[in-house]
Protein backbone atom coordinates (compact mmCIF):
# COMPACT_ATOMS: atom_id res chain seq x y z
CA UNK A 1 0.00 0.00 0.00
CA UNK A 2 1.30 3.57 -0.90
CA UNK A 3 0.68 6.84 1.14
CA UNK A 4 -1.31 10.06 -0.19
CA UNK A 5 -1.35 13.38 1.47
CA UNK A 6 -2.22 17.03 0.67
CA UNK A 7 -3.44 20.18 1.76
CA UNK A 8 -4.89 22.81 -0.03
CA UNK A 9 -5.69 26.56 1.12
CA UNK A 10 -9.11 27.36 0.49
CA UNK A 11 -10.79 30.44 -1.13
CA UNK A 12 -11.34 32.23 -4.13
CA UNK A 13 -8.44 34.47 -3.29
CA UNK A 14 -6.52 31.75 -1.70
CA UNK A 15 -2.75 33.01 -0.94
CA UNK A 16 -0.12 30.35 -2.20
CA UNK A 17 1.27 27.80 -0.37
CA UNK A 18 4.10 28.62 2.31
CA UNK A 19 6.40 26.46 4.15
CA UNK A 20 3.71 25.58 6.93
CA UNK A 21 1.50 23.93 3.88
CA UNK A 22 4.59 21.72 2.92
CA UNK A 23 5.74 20.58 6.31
CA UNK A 24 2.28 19.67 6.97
CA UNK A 25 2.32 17.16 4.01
CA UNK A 26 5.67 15.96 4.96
CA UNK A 27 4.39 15.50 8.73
CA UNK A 28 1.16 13.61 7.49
CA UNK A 29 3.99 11.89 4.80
CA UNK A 30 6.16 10.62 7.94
CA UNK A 31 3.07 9.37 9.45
CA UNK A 32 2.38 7.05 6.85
CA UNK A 33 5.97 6.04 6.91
CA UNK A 34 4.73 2.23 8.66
CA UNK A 35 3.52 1.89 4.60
CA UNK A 36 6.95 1.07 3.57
CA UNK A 37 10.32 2.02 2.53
CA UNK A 38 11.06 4.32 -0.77
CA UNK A 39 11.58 8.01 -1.25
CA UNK A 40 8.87 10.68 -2.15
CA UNK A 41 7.63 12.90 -4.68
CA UNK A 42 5.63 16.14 -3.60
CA UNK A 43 4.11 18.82 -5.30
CA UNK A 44 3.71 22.66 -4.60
CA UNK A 45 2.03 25.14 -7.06
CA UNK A 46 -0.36 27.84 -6.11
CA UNK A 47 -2.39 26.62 -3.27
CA UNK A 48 -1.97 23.40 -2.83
CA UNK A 49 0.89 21.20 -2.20
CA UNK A 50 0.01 16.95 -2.15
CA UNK A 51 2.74 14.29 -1.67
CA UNK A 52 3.16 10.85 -2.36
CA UNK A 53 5.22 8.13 -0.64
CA UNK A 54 6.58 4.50 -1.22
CA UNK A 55 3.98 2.50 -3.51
CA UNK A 56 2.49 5.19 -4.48
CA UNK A 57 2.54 7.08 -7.59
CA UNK A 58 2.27 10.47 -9.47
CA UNK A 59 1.80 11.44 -13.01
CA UNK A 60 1.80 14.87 -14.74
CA UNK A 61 0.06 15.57 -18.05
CA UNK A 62 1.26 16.40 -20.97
CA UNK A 63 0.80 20.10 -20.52
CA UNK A 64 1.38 19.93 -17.00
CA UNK A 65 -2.15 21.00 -15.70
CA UNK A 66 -3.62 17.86 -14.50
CA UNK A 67 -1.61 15.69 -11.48
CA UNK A 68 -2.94 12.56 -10.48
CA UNK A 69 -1.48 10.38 -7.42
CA UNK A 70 -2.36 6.85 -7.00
CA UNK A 71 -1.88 4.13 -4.63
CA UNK A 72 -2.87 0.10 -5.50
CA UNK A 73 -3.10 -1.54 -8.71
CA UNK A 74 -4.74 -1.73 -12.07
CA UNK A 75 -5.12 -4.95 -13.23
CA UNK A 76 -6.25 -4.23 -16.70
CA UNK A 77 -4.56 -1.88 -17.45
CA UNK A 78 -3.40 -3.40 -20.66
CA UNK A 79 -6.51 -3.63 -22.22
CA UNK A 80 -6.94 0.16 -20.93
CA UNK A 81 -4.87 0.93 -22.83
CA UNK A 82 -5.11 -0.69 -26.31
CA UNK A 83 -8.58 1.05 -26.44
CA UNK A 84 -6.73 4.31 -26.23
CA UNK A 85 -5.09 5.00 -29.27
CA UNK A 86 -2.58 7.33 -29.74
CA UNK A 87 -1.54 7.27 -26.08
CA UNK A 88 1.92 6.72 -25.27
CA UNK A 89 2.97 5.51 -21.88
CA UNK A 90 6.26 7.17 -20.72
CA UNK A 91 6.49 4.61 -17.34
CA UNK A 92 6.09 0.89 -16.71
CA UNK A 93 3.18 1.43 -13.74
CA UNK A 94 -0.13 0.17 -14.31
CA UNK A 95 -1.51 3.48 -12.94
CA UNK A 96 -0.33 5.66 -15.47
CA UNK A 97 -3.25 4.59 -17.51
CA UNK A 98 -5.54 6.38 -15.01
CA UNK A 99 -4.36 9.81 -15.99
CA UNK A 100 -4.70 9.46 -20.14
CA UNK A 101 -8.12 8.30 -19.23
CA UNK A 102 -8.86 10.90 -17.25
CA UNK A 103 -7.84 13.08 -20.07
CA UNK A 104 -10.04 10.96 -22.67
CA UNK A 105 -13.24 10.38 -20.42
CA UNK A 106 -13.40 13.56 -17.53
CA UNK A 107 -15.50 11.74 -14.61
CA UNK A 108 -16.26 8.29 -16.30
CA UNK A 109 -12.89 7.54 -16.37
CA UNK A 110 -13.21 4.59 -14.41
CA UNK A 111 -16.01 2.81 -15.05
CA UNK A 112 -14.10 0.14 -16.76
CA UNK A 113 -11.24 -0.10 -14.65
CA UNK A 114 -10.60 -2.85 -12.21
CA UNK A 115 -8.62 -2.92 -9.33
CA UNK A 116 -8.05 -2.00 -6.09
CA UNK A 117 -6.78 1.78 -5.52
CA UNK A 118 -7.16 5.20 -4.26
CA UNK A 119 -6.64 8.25 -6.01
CA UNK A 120 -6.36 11.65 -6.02
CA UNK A 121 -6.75 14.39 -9.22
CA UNK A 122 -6.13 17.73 -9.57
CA UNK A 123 -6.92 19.80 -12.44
CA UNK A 124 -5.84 23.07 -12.78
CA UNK A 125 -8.03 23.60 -16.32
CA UNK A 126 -10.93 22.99 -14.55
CA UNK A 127 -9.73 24.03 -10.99
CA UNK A 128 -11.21 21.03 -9.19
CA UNK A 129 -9.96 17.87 -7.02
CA UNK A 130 -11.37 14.47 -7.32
CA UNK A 131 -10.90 12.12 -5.02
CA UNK A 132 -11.81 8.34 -6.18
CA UNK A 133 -12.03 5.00 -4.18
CA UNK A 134 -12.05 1.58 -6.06
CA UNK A 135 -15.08 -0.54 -6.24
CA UNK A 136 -14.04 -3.47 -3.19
CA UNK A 137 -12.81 -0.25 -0.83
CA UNK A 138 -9.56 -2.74 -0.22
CA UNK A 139 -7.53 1.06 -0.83
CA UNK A 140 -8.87 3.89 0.65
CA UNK A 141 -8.45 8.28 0.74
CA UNK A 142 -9.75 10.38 3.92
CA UNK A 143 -10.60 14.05 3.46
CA UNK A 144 -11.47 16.62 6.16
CA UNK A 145 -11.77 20.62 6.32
CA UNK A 146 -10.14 22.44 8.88
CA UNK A 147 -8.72 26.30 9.27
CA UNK A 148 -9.86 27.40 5.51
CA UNK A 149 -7.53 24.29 4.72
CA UNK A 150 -8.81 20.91 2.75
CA UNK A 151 -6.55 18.13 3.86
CA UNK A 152 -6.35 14.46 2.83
CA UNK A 153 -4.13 11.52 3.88
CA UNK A 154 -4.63 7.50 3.16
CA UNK A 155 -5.17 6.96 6.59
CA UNK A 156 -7.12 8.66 8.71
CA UNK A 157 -4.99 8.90 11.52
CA UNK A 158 -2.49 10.52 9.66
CA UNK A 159 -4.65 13.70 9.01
CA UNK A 160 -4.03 14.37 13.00
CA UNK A 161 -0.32 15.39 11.88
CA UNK A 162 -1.35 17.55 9.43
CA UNK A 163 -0.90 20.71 12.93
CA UNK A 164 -4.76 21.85 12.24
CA UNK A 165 -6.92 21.90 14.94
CA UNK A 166 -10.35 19.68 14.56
CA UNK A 167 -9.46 17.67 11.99
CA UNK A 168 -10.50 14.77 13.42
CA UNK A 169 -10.43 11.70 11.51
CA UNK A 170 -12.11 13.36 8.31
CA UNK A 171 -14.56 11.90 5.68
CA UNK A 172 -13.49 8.69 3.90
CA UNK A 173 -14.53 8.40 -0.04
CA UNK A 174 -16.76 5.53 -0.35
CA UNK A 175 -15.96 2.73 -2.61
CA UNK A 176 -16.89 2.72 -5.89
CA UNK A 177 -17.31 6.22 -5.94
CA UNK A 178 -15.40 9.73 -7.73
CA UNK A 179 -15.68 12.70 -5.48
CA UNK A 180 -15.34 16.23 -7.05
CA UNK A 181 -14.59 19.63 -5.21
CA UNK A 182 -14.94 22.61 -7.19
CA UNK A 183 -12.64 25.26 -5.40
CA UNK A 184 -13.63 28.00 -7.87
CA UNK A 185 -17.78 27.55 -7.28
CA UNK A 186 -17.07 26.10 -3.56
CA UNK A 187 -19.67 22.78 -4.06
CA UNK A 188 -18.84 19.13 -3.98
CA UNK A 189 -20.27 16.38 -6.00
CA UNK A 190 -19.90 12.34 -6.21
CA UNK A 191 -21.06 9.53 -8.46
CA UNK A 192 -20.94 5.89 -8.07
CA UNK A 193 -19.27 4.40 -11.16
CA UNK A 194 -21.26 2.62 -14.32
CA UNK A 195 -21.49 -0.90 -14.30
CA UNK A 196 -20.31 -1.79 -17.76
CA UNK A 197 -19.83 -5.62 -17.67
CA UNK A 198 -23.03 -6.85 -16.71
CA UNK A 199 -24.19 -8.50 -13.55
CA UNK A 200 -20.47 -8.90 -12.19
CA UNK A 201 -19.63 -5.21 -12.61
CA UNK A 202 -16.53 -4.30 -13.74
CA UNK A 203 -14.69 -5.50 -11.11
CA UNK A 204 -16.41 -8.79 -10.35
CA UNK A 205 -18.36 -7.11 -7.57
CA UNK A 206 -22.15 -7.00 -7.75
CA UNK A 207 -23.16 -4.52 -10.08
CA UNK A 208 -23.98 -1.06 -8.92
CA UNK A 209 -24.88 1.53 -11.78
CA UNK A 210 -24.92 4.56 -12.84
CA UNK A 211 -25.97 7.35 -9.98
CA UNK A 212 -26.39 10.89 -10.73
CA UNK A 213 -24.10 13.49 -9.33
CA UNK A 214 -25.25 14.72 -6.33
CA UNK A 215 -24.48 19.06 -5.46
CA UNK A 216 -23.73 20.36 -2.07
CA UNK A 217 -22.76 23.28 -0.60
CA UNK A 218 -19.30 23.51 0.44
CA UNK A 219 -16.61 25.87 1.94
CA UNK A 220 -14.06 25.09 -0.57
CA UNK A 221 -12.70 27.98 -2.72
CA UNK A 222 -9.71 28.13 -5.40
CA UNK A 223 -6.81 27.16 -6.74
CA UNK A 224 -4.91 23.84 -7.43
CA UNK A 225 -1.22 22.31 -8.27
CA UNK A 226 0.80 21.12 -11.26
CA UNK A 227 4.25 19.55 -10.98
CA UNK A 228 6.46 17.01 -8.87
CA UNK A 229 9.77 16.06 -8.15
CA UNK A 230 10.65 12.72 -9.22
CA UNK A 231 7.93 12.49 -12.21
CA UNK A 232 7.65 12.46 -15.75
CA UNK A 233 7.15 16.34 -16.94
């Protein structure tokens, strides 16, 4: 299992990240240190700086406005990839596929997946973060609000070393399930992915269909992230 953690400063005039942001990703980082051993790669544009330890991976897009950090594995993602054509794979992970089709398919990108993951997407074009579970909830994301600051880890334990106060152990994304946060409109969103292979669902689970996204109200407010040490540019 890899480690995920981020925090983001919230607001539609959200100052950029300062050193407090990125030791608090390196404390939640050390916390999840039990995961494993390996380096890190972290990222810190604008608002927002995320991280990403041992198993764990991060990708960059081609024009460097979309990050996505993953944890698990994709089992097909072979086959994910043959039915994208034109797409060229700069690394040998299995998750890579998960940002091209992001890219290709926005929030259906993975109904046809199967696996067992956790991720985490920024996108700075449409200045939103998704947070997505896989369908048997074996890998998991935790997300909580605290201070004007969204903060995520893997575990939930972890988000105590983030320094907020009241963090508590934060929301966890259900399984099967892509949660979006728009920071420039402040609402979040979620839907339950399509089942596209019949009564075993995509991932041999019991099918669950297609569920409309769902609005709230939300504090969230602005601005997102775009590079990392240690990844392909």
């Amino acid at each position: 299992m890899g480690g995920l953690a981020g925090l983001a400063v919230l607001g539609s005039a959200a100052p950029r990240a300062t050193g407090r942001e990125t030791a608090a990703v390196d404390s939640i980082l050390d916390a999840l240190n039990r995961r494993g051993p390996g380096g890190r790669a972290v990222v810190r544009d604008g608002a927002t700086v995320m991280g990403c330890a041992y198993s764990a991976q991060a990708f960059v897009s081609a024009d460097g406005k979309i990050v996505l950090m993953a944890s698990g594995t994709v089992r097909n993602h072979r086959e994910l990839a043959a039915a994208l054509p034109g797409v060229r794979l700069r690394t040998q992970s299995d998750r890579e596929i998960l940002l091209h089709l992001y890219e290709a398919e926005g929030l259906d990108f993975l109904d046809a997946v199967r696996g067992t993951f956790a991720l985490v997407v920024l996108d700075r074009r449409r200045e939103e973060i998704l947070f997505a579970r896989d369908r048997s909830g074996t890998e998991a994301v935790h997300h909580a609000v605290a201070d004007g600051r969204l903060v995520f880890a893997s575990e939930p334990e972890a988000l105590a070393h983030c320094g907020l106060a009241d963090v508590g152990a934060g929301q966890a994304t259900p399984a099967a399930t892509v949660e979006r946060v728009d920071l420039r409109e402040g609402t979040t969103s979620s839907r339950r992915y399509r089942d596209l292979s019949g009564p075993g669902g995509a991932d041999g689970c019991p099918g669950r269909g297609a569920v409309a996204e769902r609005p709230e109200r939300s504090p969230y407010g602005s601005v997102l992230v775009h590079r990392a040490q240690g990844v392909a540019p």
